[in-house]
C-alpha atoms as a PDB file:
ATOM      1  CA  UNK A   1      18.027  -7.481  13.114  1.00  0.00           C
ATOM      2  CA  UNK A   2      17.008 -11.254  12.102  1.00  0.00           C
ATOM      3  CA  UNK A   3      16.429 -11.299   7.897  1.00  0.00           C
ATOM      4  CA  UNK A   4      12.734 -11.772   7.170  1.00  0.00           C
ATOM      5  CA  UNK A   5      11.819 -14.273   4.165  1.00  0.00           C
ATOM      6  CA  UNK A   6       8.338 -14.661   2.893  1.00  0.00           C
ATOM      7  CA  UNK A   7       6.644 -17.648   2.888  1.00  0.00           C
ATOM      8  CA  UNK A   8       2.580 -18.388   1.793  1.00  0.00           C
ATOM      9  CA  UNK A   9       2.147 -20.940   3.715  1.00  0.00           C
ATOM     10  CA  UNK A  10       4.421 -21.494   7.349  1.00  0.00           C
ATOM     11  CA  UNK A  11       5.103 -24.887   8.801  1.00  0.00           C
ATOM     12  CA  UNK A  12       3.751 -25.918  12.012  1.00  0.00           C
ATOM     13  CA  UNK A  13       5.567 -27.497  15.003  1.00  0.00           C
ATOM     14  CA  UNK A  14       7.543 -30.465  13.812  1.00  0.00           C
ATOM     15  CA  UNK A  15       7.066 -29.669   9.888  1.00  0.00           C
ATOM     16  CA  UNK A  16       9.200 -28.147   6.836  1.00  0.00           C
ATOM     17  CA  UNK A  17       7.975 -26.277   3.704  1.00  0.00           C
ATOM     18  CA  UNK A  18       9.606 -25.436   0.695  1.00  0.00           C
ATOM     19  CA  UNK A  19      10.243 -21.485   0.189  1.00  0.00           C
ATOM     20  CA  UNK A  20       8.701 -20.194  -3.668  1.00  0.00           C
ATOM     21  CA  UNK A  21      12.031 -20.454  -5.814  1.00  0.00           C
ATOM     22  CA  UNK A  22      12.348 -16.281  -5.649  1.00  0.00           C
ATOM     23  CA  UNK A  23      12.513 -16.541  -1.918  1.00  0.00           C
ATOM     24  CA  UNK A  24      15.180 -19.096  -2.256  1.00  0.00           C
ATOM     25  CA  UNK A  25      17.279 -17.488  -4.675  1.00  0.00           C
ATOM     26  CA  UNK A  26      16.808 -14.172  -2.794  1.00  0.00           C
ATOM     27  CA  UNK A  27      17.980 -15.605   0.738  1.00  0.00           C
ATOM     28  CA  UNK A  28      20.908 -17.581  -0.742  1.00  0.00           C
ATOM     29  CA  UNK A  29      22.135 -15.123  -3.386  1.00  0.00           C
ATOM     30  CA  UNK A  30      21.123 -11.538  -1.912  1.00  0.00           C
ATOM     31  CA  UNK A  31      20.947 -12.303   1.813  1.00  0.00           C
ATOM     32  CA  UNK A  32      23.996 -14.988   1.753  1.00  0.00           C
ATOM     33  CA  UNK A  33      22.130 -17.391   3.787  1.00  0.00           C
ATOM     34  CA  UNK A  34      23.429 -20.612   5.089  1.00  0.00           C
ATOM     35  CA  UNK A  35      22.210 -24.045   6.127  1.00  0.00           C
ATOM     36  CA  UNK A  36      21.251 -23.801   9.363  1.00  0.00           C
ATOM     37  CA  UNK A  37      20.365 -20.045   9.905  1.00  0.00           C
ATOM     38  CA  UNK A  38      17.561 -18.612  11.237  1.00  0.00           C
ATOM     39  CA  UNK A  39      14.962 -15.974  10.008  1.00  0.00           C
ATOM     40  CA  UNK A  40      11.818 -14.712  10.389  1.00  0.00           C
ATOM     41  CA  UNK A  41       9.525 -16.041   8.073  1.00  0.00           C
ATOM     42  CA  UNK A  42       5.996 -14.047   7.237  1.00  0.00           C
ATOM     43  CA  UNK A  43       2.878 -14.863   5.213  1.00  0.00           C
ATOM     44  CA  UNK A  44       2.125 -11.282   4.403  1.00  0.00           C
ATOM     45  CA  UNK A  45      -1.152 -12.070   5.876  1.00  0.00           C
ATOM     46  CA  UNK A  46      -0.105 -11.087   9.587  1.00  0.00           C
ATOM     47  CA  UNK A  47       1.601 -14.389  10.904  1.00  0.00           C
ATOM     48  CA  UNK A  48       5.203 -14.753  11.587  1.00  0.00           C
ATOM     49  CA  UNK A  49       7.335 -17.758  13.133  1.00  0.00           C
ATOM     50  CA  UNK A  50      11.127 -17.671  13.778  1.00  0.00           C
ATOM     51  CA  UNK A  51      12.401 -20.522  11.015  1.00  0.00           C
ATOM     52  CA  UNK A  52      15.384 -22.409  10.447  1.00  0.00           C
ATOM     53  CA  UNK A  53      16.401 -23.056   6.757  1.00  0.00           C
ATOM     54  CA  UNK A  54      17.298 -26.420   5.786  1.00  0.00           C
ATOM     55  CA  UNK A  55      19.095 -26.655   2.127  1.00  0.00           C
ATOM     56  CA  UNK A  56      19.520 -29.592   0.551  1.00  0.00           C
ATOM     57  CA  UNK A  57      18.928 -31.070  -3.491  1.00  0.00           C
ATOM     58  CA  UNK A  58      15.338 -30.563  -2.885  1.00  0.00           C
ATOM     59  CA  UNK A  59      15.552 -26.742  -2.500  1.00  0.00           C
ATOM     60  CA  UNK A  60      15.438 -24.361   0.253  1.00  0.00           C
ATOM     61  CA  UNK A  61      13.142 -25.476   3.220  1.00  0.00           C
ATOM     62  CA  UNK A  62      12.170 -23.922   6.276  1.00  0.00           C
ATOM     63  CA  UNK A  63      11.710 -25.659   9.370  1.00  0.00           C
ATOM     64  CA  UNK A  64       9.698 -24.314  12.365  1.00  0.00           C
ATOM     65  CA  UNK A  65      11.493 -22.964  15.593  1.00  0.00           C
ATOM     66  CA  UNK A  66       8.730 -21.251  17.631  1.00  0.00           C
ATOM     67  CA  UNK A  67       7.577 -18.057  17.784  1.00  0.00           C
ATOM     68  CA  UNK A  68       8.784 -14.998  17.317  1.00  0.00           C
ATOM     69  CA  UNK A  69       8.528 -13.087  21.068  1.00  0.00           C
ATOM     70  CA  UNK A  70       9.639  -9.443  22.251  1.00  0.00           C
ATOM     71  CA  UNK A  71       9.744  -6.238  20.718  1.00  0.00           C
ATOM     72  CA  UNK A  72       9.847  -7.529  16.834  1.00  0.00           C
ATOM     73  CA  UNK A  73       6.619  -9.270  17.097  1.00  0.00           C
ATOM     74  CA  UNK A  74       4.567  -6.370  19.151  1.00  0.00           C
ATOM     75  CA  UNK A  75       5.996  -3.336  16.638  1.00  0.00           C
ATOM     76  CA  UNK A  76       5.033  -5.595  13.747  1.00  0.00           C
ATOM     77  CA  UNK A  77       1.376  -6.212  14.601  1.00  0.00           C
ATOM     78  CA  UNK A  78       0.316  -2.735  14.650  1.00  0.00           C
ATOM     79  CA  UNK A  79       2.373  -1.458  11.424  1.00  0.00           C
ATOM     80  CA  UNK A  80      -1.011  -1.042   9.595  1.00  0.00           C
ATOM     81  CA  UNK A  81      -3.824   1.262   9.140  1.00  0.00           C
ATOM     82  CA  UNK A  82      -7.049   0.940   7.143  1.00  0.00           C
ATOM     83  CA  UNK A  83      -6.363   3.612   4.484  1.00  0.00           C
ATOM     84  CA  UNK A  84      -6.417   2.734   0.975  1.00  0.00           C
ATOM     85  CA  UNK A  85      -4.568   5.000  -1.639  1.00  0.00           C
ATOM     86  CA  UNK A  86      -6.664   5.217  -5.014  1.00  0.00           C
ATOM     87  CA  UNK A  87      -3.425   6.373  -7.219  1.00  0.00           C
ATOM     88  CA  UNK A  88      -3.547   7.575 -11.000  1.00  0.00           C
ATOM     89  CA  UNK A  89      -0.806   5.312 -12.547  1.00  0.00           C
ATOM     90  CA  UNK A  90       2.515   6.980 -13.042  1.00  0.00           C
ATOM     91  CA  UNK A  91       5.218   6.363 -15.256  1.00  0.00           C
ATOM     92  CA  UNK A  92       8.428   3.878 -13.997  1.00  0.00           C
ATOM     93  CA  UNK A  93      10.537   4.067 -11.234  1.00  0.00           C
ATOM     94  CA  UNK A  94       7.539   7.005  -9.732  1.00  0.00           C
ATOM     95  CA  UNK A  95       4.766   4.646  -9.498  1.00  0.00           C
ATOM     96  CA  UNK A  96       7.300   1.992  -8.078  1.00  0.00           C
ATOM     97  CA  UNK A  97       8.222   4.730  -5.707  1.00  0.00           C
ATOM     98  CA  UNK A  98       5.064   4.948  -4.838  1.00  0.00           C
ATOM     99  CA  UNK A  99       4.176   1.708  -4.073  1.00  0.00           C
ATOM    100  CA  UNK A 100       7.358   1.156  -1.760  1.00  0.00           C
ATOM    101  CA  UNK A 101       6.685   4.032   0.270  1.00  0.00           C
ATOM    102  CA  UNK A 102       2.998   2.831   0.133  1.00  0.00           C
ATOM    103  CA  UNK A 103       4.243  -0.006   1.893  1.00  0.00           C
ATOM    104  CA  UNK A 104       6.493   1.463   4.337  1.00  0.00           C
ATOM    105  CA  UNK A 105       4.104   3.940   5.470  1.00  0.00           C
ATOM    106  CA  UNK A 106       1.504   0.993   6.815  1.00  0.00           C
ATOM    107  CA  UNK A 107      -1.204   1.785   3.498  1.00  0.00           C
ATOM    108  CA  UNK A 108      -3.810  -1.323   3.475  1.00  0.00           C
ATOM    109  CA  UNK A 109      -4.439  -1.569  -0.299  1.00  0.00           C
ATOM    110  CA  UNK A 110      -2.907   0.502  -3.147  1.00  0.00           C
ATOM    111  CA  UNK A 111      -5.689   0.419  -6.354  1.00  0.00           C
ATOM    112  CA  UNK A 112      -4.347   2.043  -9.168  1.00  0.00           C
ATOM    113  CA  UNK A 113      -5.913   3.893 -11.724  1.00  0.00           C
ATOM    114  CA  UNK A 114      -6.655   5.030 -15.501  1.00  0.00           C
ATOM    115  CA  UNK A 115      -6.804   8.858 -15.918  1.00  0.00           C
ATOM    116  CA  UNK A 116      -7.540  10.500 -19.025  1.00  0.00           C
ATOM    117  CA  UNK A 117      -4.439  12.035 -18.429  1.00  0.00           C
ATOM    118  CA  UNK A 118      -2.590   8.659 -17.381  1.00  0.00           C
ATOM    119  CA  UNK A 119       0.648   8.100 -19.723  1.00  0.00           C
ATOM    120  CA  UNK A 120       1.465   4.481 -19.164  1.00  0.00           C
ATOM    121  CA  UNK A 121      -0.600   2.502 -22.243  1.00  0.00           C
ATOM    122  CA  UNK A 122      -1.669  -0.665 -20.311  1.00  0.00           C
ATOM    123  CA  UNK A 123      -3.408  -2.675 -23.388  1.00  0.00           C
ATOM    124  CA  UNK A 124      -0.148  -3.838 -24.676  1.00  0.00           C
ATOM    125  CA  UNK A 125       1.006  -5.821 -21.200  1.00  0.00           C
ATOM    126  CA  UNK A 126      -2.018  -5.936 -20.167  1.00  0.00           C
ATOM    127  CA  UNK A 127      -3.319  -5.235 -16.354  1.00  0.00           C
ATOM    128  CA  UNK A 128      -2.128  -8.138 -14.824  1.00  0.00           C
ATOM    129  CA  UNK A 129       1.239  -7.651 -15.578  1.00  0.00           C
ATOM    130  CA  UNK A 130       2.048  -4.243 -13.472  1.00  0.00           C
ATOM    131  CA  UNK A 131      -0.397  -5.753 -10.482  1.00  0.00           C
ATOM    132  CA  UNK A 132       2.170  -8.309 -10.250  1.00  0.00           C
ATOM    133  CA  UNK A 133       5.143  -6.279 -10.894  1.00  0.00           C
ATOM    134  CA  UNK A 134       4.214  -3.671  -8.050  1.00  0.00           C
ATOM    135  CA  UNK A 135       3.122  -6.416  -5.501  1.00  0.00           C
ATOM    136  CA  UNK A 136       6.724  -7.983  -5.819  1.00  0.00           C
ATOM    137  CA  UNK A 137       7.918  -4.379  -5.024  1.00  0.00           C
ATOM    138  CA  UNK A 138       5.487  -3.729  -1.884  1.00  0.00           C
ATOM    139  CA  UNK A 139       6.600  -7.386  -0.845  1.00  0.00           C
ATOM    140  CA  UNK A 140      10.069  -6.417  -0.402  1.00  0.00           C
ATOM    141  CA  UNK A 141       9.283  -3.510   0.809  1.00  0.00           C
ATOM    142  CA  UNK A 142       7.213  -5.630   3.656  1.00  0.00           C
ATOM    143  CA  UNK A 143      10.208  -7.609   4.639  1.00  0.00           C
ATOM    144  CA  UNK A 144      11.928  -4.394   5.343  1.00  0.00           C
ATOM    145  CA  UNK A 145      10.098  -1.840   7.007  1.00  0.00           C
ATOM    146  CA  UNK A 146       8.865  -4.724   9.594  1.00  0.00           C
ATOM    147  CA  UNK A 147       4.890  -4.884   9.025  1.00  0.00           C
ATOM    148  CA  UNK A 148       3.204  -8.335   8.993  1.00  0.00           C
ATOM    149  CA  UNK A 149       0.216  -7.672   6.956  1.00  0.00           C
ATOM    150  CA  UNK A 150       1.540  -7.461   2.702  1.00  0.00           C
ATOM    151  CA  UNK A 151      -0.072  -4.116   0.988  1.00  0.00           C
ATOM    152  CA  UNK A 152      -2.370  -5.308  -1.641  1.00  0.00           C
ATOM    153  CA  UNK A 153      -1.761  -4.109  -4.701  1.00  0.00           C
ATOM    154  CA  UNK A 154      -5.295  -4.401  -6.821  1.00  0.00           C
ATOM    155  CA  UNK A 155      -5.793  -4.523 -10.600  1.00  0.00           C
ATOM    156  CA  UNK A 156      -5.567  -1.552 -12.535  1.00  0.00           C
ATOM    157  CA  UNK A 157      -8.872   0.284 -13.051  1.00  0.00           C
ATOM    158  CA  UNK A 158     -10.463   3.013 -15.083  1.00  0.00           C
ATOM    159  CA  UNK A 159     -11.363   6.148 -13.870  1.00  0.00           C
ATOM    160  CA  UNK A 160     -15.353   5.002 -14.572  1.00  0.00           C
ATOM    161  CA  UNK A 161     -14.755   1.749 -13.272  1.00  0.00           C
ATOM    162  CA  UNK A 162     -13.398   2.852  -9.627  1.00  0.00           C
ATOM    163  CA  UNK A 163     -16.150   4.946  -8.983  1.00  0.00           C
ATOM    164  CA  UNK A 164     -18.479   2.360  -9.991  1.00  0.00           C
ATOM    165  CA  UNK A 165     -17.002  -1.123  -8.450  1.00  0.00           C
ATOM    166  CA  UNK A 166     -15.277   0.775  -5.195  1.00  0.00           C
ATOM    167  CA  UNK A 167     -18.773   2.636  -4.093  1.00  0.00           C
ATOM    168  CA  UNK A 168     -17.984   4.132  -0.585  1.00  0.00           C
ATOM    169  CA  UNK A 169     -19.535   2.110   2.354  1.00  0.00           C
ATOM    170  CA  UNK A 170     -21.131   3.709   5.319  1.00  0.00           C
ATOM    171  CA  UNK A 171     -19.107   5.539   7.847  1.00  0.00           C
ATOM    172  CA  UNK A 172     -15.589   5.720   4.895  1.00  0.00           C
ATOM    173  CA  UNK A 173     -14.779   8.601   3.681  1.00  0.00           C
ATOM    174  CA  UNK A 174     -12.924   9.052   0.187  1.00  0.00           C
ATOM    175  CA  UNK A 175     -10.571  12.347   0.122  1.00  0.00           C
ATOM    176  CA  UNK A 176     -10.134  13.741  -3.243  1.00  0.00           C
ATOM    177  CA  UNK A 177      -7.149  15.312  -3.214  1.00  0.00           C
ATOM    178  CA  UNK A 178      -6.882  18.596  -6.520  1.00  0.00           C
ATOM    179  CA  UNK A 179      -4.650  21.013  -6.809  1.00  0.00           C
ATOM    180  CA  UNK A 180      -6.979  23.181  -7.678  1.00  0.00           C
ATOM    181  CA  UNK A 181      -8.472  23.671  -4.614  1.00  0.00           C
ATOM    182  CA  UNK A 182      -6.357  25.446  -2.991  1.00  0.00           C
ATOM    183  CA  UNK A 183      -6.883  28.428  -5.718  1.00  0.00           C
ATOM    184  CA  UNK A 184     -10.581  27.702  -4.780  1.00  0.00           C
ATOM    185  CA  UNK A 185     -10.295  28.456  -0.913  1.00  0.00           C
ATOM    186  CA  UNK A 186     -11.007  24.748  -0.142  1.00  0.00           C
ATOM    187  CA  UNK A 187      -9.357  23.793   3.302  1.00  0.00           C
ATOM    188  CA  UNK A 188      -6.042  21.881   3.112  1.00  0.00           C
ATOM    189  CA  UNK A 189      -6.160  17.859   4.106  1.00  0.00           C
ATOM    190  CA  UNK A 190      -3.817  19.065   7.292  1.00  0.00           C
ATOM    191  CA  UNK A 191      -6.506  21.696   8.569  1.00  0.00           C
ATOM    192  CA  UNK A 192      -9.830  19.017   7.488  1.00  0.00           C
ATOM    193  CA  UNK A 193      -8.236  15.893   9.750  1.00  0.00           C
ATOM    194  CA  UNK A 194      -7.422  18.466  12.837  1.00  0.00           C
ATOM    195  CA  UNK A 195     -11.813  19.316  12.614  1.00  0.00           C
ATOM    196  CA  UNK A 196     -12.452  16.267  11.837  1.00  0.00           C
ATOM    197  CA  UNK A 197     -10.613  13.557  14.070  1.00  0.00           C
ATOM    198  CA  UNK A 198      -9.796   9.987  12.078  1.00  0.00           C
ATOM    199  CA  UNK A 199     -10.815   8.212  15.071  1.00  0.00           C
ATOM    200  CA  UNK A 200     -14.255   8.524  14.190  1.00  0.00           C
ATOM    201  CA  UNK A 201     -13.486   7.312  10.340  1.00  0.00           C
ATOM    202  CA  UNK A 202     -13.331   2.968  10.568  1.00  0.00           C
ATOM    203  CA  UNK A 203     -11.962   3.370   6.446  1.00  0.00           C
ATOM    204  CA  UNK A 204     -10.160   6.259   4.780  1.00  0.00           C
ATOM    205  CA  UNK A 205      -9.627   6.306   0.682  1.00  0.00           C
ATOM    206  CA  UNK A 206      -7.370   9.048  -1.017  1.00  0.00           C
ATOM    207  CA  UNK A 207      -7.717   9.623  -4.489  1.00  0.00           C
ATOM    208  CA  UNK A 208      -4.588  11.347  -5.669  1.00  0.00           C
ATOM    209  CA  UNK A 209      -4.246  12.363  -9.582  1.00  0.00           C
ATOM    210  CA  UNK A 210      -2.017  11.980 -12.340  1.00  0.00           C
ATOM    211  CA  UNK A 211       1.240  14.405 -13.385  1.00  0.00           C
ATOM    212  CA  UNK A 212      -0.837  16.134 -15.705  1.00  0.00           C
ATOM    213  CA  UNK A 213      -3.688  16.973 -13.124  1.00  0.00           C
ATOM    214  CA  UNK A 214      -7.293  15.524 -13.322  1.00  0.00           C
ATOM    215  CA  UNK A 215      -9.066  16.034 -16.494  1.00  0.00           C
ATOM    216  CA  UNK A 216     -12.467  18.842 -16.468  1.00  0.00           C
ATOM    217  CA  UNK A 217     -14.788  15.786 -17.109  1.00  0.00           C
ATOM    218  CA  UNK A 218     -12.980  13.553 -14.552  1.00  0.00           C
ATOM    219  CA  UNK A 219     -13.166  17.199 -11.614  1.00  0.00           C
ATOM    220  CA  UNK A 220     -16.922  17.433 -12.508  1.00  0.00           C
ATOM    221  CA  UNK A 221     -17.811  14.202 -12.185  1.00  0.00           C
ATOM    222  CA  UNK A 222     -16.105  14.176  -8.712  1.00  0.00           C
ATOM    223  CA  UNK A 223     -17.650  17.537  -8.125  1.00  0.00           C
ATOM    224  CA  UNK A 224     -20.939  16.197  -9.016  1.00  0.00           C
ATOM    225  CA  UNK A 225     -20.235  13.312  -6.551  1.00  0.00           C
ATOM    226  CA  UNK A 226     -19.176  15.141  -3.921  1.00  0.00           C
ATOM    227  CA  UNK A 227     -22.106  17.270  -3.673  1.00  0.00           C
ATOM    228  CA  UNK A 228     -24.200  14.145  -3.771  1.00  0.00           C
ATOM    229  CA  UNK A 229     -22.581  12.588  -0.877  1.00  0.00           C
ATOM    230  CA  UNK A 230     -23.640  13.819   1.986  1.00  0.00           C
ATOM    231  CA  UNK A 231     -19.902  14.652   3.261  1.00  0.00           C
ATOM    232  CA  UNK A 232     -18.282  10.728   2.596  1.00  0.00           C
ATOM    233  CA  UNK A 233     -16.082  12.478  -0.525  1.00  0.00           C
ATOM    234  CA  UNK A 234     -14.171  15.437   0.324  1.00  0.00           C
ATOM    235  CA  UNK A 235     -12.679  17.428  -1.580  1.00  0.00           C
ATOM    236  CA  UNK A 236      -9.287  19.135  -0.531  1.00  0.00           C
ATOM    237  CA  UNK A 237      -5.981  21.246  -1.511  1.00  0.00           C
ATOM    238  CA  UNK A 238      -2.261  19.999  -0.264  1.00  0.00           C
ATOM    239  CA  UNK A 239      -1.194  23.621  -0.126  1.00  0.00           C
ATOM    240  CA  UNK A 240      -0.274  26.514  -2.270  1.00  0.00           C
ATOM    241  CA  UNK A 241       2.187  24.505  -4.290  1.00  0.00           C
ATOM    242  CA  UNK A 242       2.183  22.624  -7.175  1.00  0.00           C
ATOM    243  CA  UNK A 243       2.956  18.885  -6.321  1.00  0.00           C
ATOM    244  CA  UNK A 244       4.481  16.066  -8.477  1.00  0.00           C
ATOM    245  CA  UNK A 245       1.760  13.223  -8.087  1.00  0.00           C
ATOM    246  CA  UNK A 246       3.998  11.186  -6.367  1.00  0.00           C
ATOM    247  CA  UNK A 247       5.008  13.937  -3.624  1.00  0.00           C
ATOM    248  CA  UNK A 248       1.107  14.504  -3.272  1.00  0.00           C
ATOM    249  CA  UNK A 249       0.741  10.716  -2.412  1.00  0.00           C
ATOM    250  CA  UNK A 250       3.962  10.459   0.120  1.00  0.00           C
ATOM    251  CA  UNK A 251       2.124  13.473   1.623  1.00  0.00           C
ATOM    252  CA  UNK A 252      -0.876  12.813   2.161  1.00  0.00           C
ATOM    253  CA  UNK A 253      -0.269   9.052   2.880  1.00  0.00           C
ATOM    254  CA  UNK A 254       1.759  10.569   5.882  1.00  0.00           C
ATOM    255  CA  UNK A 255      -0.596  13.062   6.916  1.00  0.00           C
ATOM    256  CA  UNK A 256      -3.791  10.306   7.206  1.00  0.00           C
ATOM    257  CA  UNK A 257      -1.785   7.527   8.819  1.00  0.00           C
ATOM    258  CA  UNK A 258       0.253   9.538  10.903  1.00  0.00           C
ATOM    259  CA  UNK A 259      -2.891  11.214  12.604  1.00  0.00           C
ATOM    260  CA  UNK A 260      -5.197   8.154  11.992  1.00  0.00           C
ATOM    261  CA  UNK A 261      -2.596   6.260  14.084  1.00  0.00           C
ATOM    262  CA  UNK A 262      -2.088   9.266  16.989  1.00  0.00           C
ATOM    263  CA  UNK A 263      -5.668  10.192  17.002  1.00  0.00           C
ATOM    264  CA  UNK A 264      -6.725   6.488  17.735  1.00  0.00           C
END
């Protein structure tokens, strides 16, 4: 299989650009790229070219060879699905877990969020500094599961703040995903998307928790909601078992775009 690279902005016929410094160091010291060799070069925004790198004292360029034909480019173009996961923030190498397999399992947008019972203290860093952090980990997860389109990784947000700024548009429908429910008789997401086809749903959004389980304010007030929405939030169970957060996300991430991708 031909290395991918990312690249912002891809030459045109005749042209060169100069690959962001990571890329370089990444195709020269971790891929063991030579002058000379071609790749296939994405802007994470659904384009591709086949590329020839060109190294020289000005850096690593790439150099346009045409486009990429054949099986590669058709299995890449339909590698994503318009389901955003709304994820409580988790703690290290589970959150980064989280995002990869985000990645890999064609996700649109990953938003993470501020629980009352989220661990991570973000003041100190600051938000900005795990968006970027998990976007370079869903971008190399994008050159290797073969999608075009990059997963967006948004800005952390409170718990307040999501419900507020991410209000749910006509037709979408937000699952709300509690453990809880299942001890409540409240249909598992399996048994809700077999009644209720996702070919009829243009947007899905699943709100998964933290490890320590949403807080009583933070299940009323998505009670509360849910009753006032006319169906668009929807509350579930995952099953009888307790879940670590980031098992509930892997799945119920391959439970929507496994069916959202059969049923359509």
């Amino acid at each position: 299989m031909r290395k991918r690279l990312l690249c912002p902005t891809l030459p045109l016929l005749n042209q060169r650009v100069l690959l962001p410094e990571n890329e370089a160091n990444h195709a020269q010291r971790v891929l063991r790229l030579r002058n000379g060799e071609e790749v296939e070069a994405l802007d994470g925004r659904g384009h591709h070219i086949l590329g020839r790198l060109r190294m020289s004292d000005l850096g690593v360029q790439l150099e346009y060879v045409g486009p990429v034909l054949g099986e590669e480019s058709i299995a890449g173009s339909s590698g994503v699905v318009p389901v955003d996961l709304e994820m409580a923030m988790l703690k290290g190498e589970a959150m980064e877990w989280v995002v990869e397999k985000s990645t890999e399992l064609g996700i649109r947008k990953l938003v993470p969020v501020v629980t009352d019972h989220t661990v991570i203290q973000i003041k100190n860093k600051g938000p900005a500094f795990f968006q970027e952090r998990w976007q370079k980990i869903a971008d190399q997860a994008l050159k290797q599961c073969g999608r075009l389109e990059g997963l967006r990784v948004e800005s952390p947000v409170s718990f307040e703040e999501l419900l507020r700024s991410r209000p749910i548009p006509a037709q979408t429908i937000r699952i709300w995903c509690d453990e809880q429910k299942a001890r409540g008789g409240a249909p598992t997401l399996a048994e809700w998307i077999l009644k209720n086809p996702l070919s009829q749903i243009p947007e899905v959004r699943v709100l998964i928790g933290p490890e320590g389980g949403w807080s009583q304010v933070e299940r009323t007030r998505l009670s509360e909601l849910s009753e006032e929405s006319g169906g668009t939030i929807v509350p579930l169970s995952l099953g009888p078992l307790i879940l670590r957060a980031e098992t509930a996300a892997l799945l119920s991430m391959s439970l929507v775009s496994s069916f959202m991708r059969a049923q359509r």
